[in-house]
PDB file of N, CA and C in Angstrom:
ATOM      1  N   UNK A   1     -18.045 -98.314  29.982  1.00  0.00           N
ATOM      2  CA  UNK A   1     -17.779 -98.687  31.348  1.00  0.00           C
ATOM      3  C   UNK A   1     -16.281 -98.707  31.583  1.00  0.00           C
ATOM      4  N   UNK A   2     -16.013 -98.000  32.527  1.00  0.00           N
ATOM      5  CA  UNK A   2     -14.424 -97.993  33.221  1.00  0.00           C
ATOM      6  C   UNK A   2     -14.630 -98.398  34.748  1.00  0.00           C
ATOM      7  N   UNK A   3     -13.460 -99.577  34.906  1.00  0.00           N
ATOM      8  CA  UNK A   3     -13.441 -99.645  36.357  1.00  0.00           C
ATOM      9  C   UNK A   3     -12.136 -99.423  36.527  1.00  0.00           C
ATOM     10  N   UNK A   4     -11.426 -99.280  37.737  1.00  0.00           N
ATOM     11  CA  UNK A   4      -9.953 -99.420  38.503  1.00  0.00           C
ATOM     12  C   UNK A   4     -10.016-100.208  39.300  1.00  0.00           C
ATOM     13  N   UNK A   5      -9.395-101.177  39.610  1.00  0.00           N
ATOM     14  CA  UNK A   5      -9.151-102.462  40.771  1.00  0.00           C
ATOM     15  C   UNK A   5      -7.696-102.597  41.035  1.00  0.00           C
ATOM     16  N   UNK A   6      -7.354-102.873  42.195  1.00  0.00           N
ATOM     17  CA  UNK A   6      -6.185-103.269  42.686  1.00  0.00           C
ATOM     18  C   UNK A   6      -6.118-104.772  41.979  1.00  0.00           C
ATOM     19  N   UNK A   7      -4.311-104.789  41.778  1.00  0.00           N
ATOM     20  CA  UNK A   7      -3.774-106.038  41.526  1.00  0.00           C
ATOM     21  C   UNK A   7      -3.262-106.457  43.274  1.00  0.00           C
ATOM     22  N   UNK A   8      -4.129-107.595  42.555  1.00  0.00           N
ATOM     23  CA  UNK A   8      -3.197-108.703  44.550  1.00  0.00           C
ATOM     24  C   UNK A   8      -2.260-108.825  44.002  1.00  0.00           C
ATOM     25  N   UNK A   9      -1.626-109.121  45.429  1.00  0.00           N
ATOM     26  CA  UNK A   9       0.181-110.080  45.307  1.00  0.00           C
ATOM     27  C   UNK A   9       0.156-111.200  44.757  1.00  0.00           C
ATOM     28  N   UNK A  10      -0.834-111.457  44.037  1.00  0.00           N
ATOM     29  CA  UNK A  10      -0.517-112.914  43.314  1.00  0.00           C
ATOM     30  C   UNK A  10      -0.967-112.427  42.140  1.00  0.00           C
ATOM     31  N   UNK A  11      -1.525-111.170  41.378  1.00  0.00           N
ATOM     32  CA  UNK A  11      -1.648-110.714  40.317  1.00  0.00           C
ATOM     33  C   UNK A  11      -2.815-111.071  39.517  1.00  0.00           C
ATOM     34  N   UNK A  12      -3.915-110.957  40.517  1.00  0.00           N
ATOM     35  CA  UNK A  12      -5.171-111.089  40.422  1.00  0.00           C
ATOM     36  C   UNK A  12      -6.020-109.767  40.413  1.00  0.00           C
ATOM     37  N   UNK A  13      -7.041-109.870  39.603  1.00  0.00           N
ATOM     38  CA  UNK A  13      -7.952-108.777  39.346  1.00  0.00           C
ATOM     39  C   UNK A  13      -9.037-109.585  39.686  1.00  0.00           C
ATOM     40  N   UNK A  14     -10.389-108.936  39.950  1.00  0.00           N
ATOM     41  CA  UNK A  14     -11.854-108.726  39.937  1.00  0.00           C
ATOM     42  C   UNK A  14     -12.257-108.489  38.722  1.00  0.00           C
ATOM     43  N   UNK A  15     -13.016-109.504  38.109  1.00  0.00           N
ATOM     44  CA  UNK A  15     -13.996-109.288  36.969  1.00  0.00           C
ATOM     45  C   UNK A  15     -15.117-108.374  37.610  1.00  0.00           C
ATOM     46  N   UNK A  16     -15.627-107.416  37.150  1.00  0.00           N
ATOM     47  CA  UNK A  16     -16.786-106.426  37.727  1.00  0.00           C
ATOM     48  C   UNK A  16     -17.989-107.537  37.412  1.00  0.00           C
ATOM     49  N   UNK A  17     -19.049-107.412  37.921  1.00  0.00           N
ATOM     50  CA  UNK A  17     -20.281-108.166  37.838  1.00  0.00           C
ATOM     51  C   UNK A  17     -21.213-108.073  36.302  1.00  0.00           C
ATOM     52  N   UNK A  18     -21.130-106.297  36.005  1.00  0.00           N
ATOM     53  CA  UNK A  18     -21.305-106.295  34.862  1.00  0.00           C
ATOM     54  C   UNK A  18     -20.819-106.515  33.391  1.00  0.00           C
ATOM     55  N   UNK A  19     -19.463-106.914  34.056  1.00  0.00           N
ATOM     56  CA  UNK A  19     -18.773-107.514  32.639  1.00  0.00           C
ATOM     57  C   UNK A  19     -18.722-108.740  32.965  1.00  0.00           C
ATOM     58  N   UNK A  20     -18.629-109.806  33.450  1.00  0.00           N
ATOM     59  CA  UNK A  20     -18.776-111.063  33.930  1.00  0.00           C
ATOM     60  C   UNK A  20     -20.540-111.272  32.881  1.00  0.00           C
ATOM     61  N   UNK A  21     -21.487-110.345  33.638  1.00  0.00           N
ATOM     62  CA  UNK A  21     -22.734-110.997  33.019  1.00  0.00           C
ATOM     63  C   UNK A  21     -22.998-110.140  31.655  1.00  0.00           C
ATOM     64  N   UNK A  22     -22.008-109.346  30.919  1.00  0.00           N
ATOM     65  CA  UNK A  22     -22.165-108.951  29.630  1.00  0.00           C
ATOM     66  C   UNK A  22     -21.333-109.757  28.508  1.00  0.00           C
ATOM     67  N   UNK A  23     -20.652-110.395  29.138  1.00  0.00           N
ATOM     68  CA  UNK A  23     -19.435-112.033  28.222  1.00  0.00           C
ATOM     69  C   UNK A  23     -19.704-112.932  28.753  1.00  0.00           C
ATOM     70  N   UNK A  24     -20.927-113.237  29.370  1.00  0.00           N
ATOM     71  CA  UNK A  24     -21.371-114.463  29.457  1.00  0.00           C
ATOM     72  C   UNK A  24     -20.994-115.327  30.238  1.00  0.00           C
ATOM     73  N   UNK A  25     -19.755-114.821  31.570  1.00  0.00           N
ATOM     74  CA  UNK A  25     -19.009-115.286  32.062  1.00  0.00           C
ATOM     75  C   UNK A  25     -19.445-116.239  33.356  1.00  0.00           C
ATOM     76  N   UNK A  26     -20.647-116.144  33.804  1.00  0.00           N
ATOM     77  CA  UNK A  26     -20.982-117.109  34.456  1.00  0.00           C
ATOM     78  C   UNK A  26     -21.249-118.620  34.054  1.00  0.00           C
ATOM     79  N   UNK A  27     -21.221-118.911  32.604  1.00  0.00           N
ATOM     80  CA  UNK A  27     -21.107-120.445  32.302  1.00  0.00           C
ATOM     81  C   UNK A  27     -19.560-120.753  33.148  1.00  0.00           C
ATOM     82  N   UNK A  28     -20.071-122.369  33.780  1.00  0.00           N
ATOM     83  CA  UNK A  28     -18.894-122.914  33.715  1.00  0.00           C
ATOM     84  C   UNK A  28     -17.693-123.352  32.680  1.00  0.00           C
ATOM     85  N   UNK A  29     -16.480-123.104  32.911  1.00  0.00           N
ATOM     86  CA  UNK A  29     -15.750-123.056  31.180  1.00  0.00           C
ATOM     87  C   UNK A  29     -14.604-122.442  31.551  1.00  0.00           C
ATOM     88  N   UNK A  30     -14.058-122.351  30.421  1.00  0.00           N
ATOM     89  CA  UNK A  30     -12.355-121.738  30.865  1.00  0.00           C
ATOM     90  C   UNK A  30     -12.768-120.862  29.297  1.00  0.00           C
ATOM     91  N   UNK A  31     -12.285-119.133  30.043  1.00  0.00           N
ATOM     92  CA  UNK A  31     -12.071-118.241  29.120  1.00  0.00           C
ATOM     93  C   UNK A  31     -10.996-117.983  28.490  1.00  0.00           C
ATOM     94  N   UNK A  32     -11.433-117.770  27.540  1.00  0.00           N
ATOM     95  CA  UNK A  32      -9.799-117.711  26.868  1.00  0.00           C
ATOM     96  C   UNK A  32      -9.041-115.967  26.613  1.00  0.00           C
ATOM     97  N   UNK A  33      -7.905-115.823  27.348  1.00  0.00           N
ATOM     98  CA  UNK A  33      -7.679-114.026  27.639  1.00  0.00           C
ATOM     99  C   UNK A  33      -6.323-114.307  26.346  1.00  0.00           C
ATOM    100  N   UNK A  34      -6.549-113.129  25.598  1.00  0.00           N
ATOM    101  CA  UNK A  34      -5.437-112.799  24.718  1.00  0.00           C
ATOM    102  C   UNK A  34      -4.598-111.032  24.840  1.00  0.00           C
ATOM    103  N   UNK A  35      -3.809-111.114  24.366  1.00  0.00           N
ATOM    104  CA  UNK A  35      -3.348-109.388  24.164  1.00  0.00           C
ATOM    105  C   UNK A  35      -3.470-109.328  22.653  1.00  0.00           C
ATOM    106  N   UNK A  36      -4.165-108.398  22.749  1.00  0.00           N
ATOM    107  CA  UNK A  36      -4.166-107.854  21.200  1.00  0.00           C
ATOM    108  C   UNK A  36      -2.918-106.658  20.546  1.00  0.00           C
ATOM    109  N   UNK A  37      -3.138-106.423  19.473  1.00  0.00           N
ATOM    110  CA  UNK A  37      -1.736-105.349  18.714  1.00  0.00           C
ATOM    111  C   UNK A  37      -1.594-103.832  19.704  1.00  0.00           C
ATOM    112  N   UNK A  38      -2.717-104.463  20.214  1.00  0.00           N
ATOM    113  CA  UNK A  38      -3.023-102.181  21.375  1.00  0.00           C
ATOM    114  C   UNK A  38      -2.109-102.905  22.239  1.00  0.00           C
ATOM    115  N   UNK A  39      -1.672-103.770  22.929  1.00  0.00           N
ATOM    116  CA  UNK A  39      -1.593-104.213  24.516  1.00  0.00           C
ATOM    117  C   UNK A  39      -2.883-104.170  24.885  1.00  0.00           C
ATOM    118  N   UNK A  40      -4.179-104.445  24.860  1.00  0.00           N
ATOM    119  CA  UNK A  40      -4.814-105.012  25.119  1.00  0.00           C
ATOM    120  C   UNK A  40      -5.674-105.826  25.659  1.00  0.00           C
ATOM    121  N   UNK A  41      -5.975-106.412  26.790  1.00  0.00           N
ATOM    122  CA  UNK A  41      -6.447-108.011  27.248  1.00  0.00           C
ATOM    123  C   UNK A  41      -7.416-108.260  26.458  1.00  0.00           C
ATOM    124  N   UNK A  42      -8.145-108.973  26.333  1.00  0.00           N
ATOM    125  CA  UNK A  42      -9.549-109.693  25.232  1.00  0.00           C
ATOM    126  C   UNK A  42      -9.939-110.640  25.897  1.00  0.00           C
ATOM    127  N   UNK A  43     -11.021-110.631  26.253  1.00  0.00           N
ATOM    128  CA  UNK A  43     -11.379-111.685  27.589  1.00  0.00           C
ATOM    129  C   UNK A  43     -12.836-112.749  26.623  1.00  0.00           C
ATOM    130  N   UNK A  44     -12.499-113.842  25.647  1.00  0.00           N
ATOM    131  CA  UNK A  44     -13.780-114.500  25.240  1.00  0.00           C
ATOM    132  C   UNK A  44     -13.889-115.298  26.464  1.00  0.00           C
ATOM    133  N   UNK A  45     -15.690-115.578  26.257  1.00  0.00           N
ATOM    134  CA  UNK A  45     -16.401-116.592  27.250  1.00  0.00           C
ATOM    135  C   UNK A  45     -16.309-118.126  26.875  1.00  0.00           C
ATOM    136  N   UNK A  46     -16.135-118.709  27.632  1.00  0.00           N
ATOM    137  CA  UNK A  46     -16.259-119.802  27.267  1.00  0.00           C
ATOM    138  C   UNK A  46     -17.362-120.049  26.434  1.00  0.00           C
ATOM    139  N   UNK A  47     -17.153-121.304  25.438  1.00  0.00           N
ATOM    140  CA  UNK A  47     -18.198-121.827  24.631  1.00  0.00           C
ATOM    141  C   UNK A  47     -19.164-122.765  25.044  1.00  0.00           C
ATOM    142  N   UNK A  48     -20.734-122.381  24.737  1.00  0.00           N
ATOM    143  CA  UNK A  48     -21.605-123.194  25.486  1.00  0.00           C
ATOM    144  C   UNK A  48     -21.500-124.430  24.642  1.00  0.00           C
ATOM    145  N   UNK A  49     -22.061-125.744  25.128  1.00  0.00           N
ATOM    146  CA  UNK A  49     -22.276-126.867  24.708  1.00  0.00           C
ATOM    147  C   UNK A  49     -22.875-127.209  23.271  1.00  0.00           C
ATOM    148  N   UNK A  50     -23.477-126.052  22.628  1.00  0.00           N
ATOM    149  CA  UNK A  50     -24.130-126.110  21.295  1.00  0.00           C
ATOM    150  C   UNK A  50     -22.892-125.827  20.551  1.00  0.00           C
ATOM    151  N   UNK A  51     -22.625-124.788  20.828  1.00  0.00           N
ATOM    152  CA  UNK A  51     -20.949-124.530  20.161  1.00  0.00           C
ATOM    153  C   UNK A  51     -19.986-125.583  19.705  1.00  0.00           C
ATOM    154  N   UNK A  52     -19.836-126.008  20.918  1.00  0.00           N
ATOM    155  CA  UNK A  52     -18.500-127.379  20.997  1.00  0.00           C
ATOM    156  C   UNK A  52     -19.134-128.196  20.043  1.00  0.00           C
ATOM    157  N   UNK A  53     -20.576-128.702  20.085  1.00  0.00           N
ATOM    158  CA  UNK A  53     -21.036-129.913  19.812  1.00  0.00           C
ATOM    159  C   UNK A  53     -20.524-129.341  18.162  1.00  0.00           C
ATOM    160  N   UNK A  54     -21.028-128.262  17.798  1.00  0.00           N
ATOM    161  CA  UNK A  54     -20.842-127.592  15.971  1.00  0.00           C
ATOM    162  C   UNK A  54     -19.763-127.530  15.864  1.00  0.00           C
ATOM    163  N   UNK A  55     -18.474-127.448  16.737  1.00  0.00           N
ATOM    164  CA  UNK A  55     -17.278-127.354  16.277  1.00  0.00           C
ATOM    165  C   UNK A  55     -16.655-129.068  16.026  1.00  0.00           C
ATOM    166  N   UNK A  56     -17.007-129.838  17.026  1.00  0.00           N
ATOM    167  CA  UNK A  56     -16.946-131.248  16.739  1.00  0.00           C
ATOM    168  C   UNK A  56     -17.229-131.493  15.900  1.00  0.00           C
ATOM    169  N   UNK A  57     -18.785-131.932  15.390  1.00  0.00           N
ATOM    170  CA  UNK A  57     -19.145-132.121  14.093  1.00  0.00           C
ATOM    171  C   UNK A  57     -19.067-131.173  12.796  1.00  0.00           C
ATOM    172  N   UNK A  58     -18.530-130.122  12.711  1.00  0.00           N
ATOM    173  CA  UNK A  58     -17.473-129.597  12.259  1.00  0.00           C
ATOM    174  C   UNK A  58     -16.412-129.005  12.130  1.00  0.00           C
ATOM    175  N   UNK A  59     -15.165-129.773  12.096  1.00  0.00           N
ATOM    176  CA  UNK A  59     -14.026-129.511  12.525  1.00  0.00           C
ATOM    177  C   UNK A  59     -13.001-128.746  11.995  1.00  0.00           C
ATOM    178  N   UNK A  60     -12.399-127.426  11.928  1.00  0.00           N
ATOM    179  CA  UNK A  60     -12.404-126.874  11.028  1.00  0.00           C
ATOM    180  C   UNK A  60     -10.322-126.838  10.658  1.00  0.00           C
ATOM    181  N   UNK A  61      -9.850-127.753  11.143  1.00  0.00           N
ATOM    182  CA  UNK A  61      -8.488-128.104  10.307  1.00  0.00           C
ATOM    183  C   UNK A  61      -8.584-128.718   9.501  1.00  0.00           C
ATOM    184  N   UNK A  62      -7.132-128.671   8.653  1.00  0.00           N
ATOM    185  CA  UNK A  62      -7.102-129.539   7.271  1.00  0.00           C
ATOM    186  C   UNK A  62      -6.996-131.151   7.777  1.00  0.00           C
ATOM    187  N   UNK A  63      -6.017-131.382   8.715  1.00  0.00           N
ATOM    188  CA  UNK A  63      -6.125-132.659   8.715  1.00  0.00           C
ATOM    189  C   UNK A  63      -6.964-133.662   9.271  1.00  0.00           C
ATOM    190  N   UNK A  64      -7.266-135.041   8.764  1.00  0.00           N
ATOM    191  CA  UNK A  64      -8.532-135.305   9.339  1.00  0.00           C
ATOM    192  C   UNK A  64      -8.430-136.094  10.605  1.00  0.00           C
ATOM    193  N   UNK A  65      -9.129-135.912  11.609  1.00  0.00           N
ATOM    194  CA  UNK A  65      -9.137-135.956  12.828  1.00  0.00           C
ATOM    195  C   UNK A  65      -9.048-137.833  12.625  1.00  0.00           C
ATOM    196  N   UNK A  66      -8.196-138.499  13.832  1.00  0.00           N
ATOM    197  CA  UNK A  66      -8.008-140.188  14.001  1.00  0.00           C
ATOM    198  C   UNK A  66      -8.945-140.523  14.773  1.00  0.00           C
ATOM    199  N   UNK A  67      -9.304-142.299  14.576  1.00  0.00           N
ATOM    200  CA  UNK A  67     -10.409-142.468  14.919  1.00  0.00           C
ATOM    201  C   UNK A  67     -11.091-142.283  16.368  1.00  0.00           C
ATOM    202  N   UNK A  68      -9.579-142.196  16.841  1.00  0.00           N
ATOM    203  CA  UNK A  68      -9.415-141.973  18.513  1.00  0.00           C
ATOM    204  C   UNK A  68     -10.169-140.181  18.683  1.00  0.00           C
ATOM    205  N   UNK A  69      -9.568-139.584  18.418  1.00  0.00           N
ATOM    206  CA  UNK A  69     -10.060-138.327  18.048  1.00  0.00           C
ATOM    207  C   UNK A  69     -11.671-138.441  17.930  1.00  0.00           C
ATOM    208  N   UNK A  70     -12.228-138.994  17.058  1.00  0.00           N
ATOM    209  CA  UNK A  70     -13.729-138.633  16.484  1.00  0.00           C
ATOM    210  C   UNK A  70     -14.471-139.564  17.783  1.00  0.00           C
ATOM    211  N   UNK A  71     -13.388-140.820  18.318  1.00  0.00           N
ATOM    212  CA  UNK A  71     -14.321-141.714  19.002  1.00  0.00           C
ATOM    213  C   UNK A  71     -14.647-140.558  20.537  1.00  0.00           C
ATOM    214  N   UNK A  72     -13.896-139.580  20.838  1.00  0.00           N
ATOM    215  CA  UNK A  72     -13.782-138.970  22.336  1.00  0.00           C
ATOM    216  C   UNK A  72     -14.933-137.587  21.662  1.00  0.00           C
ATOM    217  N   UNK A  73     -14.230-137.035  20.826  1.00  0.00           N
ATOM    218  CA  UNK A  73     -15.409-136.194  20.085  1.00  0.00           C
ATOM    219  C   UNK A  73     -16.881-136.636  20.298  1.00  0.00           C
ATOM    220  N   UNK A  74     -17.222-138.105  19.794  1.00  0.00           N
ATOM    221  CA  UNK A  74     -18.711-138.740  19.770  1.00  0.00           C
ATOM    222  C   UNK A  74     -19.193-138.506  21.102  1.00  0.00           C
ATOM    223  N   UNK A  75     -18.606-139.315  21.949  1.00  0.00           N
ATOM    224  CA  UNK A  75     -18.762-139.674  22.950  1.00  0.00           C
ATOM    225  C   UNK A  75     -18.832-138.456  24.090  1.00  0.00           C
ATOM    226  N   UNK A  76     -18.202-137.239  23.930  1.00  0.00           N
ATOM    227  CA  UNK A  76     -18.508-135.926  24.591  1.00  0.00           C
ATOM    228  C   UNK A  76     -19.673-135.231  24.396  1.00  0.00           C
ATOM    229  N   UNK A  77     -19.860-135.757  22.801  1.00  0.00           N
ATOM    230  CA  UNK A  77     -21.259-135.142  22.250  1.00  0.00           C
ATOM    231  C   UNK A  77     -22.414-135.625  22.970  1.00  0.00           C
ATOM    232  N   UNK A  78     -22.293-137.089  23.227  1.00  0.00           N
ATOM    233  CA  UNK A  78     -23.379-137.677  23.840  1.00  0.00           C
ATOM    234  C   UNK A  78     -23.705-137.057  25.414  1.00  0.00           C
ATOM    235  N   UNK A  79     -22.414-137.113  25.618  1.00  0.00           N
ATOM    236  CA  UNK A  79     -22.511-137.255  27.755  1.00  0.00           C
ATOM    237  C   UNK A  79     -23.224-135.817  28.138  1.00  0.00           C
ATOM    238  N   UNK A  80     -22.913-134.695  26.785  1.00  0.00           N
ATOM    239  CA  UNK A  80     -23.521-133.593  27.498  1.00  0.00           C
ATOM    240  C   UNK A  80     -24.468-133.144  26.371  1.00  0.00           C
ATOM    241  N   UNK A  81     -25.309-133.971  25.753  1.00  0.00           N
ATOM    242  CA  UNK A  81     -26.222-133.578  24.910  1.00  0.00           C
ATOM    243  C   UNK A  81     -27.812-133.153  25.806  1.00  0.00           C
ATOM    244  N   UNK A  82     -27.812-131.625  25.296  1.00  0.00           N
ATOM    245  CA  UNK A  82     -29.279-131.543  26.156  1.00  0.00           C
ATOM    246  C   UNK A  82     -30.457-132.158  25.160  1.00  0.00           C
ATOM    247  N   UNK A  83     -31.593-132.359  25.897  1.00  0.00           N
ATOM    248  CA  UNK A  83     -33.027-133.034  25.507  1.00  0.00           C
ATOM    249  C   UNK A  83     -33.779-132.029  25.310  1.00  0.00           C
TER     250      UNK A  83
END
């Protein structure tokens, strides 16, 4: 798939519909855009709630997270835990 879109004056593009719903991009979430070694863009989707919850309960730096840390961690886990 190739598209062409105009850049606005504020340096905005259009996600096409089919790449929006092929990265998953309709969750609510903040994507994260990188440039890669080509120049590049790299557009990941935000992470759904199962994700976060596995990255919380496992956290993958060396140092170990303060209690403040694990207490906002817990407590995020809960508020958006599905049933």
């Amino acid at each position: 798939m190739s598209y062409t879109y105009s850049i606005t004056s504020k340096g905005q593009i259009t996600i096409p519909k089919e790449f929006r719903n092929k990265l998953g991009l309709d969750r609510v979430g903040k994507a994260t855009l990188q440039i890669n070694d080509r120049d590049e863009i790299v557009i990941t989707a935000p992470k759904d709630l199962s994700e976060v919850r596995a990255l919380l309960n496992n956290p993958t730096f060396e140092d170990k997270p303060s209690k403040r840390e694990l207490s906002i961690g817990s407590e995020l886990a809960k508020k958006y835990e599905v049933n």
